[in-house]
C-alpha atoms as a PDB file:
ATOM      1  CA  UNK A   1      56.276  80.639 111.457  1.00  0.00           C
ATOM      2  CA  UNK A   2      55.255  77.125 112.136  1.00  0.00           C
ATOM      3  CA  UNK A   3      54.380  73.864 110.645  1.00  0.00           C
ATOM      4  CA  UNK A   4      51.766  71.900 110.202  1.00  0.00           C
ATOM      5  CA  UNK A   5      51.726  67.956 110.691  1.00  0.00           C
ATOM      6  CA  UNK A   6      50.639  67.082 106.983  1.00  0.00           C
ATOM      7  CA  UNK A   7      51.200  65.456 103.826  1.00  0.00           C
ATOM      8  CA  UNK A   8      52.793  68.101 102.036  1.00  0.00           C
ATOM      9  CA  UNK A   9      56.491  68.567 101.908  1.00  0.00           C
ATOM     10  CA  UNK A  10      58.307  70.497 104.728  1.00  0.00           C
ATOM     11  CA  UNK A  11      59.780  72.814 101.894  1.00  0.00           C
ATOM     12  CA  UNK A  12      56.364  73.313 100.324  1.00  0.00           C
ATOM     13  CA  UNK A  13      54.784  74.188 103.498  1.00  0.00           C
ATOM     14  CA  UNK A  14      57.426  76.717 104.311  1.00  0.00           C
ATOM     15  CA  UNK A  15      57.248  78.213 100.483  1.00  0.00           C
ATOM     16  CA  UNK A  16      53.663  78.917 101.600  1.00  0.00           C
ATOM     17  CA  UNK A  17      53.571  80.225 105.017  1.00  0.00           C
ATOM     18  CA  UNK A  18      56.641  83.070 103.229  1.00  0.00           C
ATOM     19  CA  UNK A  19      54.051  83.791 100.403  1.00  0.00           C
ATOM     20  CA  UNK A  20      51.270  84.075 102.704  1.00  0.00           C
ATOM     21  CA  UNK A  21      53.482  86.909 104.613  1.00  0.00           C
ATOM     22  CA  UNK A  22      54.256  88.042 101.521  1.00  0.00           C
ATOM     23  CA  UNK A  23      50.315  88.522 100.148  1.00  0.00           C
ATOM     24  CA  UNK A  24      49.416  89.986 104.018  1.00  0.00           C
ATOM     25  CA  UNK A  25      51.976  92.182 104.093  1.00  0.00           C
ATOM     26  CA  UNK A  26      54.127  90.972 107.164  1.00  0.00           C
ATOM     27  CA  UNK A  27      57.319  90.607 104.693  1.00  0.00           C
ATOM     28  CA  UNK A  28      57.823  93.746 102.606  1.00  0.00           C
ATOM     29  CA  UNK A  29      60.042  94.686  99.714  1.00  0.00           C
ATOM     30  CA  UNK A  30      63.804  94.082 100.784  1.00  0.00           C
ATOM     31  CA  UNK A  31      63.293  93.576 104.106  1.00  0.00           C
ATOM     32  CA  UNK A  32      65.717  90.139 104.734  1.00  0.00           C
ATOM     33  CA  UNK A  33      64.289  86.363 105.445  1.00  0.00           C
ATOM     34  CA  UNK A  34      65.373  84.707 108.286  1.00  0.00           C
ATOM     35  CA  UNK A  35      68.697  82.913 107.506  1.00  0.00           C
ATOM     36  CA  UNK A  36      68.334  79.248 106.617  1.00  0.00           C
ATOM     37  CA  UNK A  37      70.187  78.478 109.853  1.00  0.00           C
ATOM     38  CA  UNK A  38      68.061  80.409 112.259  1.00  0.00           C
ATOM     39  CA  UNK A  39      64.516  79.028 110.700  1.00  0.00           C
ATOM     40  CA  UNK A  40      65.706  75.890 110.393  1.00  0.00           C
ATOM     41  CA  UNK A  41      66.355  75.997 114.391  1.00  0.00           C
ATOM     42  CA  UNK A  42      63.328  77.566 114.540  1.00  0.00           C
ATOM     43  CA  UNK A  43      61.397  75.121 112.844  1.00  0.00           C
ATOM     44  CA  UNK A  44      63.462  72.476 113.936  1.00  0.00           C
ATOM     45  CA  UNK A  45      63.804  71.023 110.266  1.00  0.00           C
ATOM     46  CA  UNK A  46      67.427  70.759 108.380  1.00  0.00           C
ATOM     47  CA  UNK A  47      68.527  74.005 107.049  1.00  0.00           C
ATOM     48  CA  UNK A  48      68.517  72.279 103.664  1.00  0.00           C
ATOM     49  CA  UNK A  49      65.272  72.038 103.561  1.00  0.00           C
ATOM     50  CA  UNK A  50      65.041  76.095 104.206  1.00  0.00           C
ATOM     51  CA  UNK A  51      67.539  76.484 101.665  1.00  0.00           C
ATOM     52  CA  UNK A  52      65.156  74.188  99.276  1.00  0.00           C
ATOM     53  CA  UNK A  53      62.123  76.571 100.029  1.00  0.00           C
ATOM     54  CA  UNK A  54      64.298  79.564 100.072  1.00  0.00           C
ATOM     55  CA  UNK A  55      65.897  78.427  96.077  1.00  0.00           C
ATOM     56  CA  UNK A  56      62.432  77.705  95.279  1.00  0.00           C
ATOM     57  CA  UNK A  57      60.762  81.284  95.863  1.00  0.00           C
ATOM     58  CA  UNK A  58      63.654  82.769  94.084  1.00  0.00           C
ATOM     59  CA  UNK A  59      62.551  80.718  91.413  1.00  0.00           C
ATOM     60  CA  UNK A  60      59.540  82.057  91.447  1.00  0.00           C
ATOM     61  CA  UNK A  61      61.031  85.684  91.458  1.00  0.00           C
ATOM     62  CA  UNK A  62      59.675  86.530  95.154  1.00  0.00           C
ATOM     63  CA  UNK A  63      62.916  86.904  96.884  1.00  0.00           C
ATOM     64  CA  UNK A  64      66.198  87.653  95.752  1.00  0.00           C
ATOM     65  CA  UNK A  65      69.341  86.833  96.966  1.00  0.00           C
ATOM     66  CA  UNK A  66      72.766  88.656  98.036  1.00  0.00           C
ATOM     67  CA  UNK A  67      75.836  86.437  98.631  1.00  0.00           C
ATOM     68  CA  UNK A  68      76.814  86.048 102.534  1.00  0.00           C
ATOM     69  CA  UNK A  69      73.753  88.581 103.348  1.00  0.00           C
ATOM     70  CA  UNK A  70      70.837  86.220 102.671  1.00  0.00           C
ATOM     71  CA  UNK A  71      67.584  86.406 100.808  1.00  0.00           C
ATOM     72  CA  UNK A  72      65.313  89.303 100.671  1.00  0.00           C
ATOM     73  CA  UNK A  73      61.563  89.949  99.271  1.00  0.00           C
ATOM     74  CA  UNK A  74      61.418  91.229  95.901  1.00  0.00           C
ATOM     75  CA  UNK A  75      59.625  94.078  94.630  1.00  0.00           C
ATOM     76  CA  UNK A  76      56.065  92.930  92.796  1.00  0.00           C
ATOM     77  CA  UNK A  77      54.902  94.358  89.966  1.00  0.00           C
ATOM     78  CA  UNK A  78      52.224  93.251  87.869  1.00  0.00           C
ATOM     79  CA  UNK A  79      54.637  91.365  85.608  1.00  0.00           C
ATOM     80  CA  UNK A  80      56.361  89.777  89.040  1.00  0.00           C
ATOM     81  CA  UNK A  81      52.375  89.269  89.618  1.00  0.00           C
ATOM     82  CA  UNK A  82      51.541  87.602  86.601  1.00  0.00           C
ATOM     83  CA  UNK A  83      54.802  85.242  86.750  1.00  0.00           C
ATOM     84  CA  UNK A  84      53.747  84.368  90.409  1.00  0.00           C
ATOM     85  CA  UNK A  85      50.379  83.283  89.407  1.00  0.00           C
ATOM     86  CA  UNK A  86      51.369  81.147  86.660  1.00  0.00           C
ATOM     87  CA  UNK A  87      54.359  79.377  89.231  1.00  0.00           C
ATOM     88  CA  UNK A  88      51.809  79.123  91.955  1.00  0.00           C
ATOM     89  CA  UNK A  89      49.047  77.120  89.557  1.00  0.00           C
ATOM     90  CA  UNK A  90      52.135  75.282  88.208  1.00  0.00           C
ATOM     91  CA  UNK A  91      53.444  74.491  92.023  1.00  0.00           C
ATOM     92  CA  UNK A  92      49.942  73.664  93.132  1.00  0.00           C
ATOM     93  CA  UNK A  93      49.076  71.426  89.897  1.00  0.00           C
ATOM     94  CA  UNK A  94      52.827  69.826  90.419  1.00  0.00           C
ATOM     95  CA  UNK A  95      51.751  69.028  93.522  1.00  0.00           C
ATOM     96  CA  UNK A  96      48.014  67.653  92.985  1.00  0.00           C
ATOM     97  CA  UNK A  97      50.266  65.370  89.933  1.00  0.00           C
ATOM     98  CA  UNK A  98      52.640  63.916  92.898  1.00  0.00           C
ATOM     99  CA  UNK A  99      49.170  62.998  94.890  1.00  0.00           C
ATOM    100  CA  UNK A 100      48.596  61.328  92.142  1.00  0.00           C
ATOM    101  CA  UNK A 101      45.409  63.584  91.074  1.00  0.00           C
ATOM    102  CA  UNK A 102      44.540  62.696  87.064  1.00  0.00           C
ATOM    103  CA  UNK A 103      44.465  65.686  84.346  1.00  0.00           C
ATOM    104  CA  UNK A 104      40.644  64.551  84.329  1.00  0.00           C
ATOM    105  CA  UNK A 105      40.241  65.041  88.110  1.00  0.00           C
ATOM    106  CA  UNK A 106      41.504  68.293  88.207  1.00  0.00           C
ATOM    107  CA  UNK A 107      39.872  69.640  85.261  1.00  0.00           C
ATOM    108  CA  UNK A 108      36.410  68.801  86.528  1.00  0.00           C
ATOM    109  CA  UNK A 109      37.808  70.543  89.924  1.00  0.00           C
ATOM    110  CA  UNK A 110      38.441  73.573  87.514  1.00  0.00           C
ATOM    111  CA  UNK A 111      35.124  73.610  85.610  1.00  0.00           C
ATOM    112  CA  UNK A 112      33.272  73.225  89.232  1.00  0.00           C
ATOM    113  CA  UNK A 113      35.099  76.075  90.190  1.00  0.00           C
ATOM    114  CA  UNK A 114      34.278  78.828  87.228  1.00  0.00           C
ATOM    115  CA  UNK A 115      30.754  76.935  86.865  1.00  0.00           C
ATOM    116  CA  UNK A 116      30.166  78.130  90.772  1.00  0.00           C
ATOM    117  CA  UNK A 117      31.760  81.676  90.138  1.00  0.00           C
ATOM    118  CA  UNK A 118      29.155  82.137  86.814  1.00  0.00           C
ATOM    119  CA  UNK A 119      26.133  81.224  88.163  1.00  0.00           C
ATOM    120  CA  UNK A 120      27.006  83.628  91.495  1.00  0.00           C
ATOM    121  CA  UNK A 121      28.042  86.371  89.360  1.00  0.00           C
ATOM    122  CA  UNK A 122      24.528  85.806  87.599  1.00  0.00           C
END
């Protein structure tokens, strides 16, 4: 895993690099993360800031956690599906808010968006 020199949070960037291995299939149900220790090393970031990302996805019911064993990938089901949509709009529009994005730039975003996907689909 690495990081990217940008804008966005350390933690945030980490959250999406473990959802992108997550969605391709790299990380599978119950196989372990990394300890917090050993990515943070890796990525050479505090392990707080693993931790952070690590609280954050089990938040969002991806990964689950055992005490002194670590944290694991959860099972997805189309409910787990569902509830990771709605957190990932919610993370990404959280985020878009603290770039300080207005309700009125992001809905015309939005309505660009479907507008483009109805006239293809026509």
């Amino acid at each position: 895993m690495k990081l990217k020199k940008e804008k966005k949070d350390v933690y945030l960037q980490i959250i999406d690099q473990i959802k992108l291995y997550i969605k391709l299939g790299i990380y599978k149900k119950d196989e372990p993360l990394p300890s917090c220790r050993k990515l943070a090393l890796d990525l050479k970031v505090n392990p707080n800031t693993v931790n952070k990302a690590y609280l954050e996805l089990e938040t969002e019911n991806l990964v689950y956690s055992i005490v002194k064993k670590g944290y694991f990938i959860k099972e997805n089901d189309k409910q787990d599906d569902e509830n990771r949509k709605t957190n990932l709009i919610r993370t990404e529009l959280n985020y878009l808010k603290n770039e300080k994005c207005t309700k009125n730039e992001i809905l015309k975003v939005i309505e660009e968006i479907f507008e483009k996907e109805e006239k293809d689909e026509a």
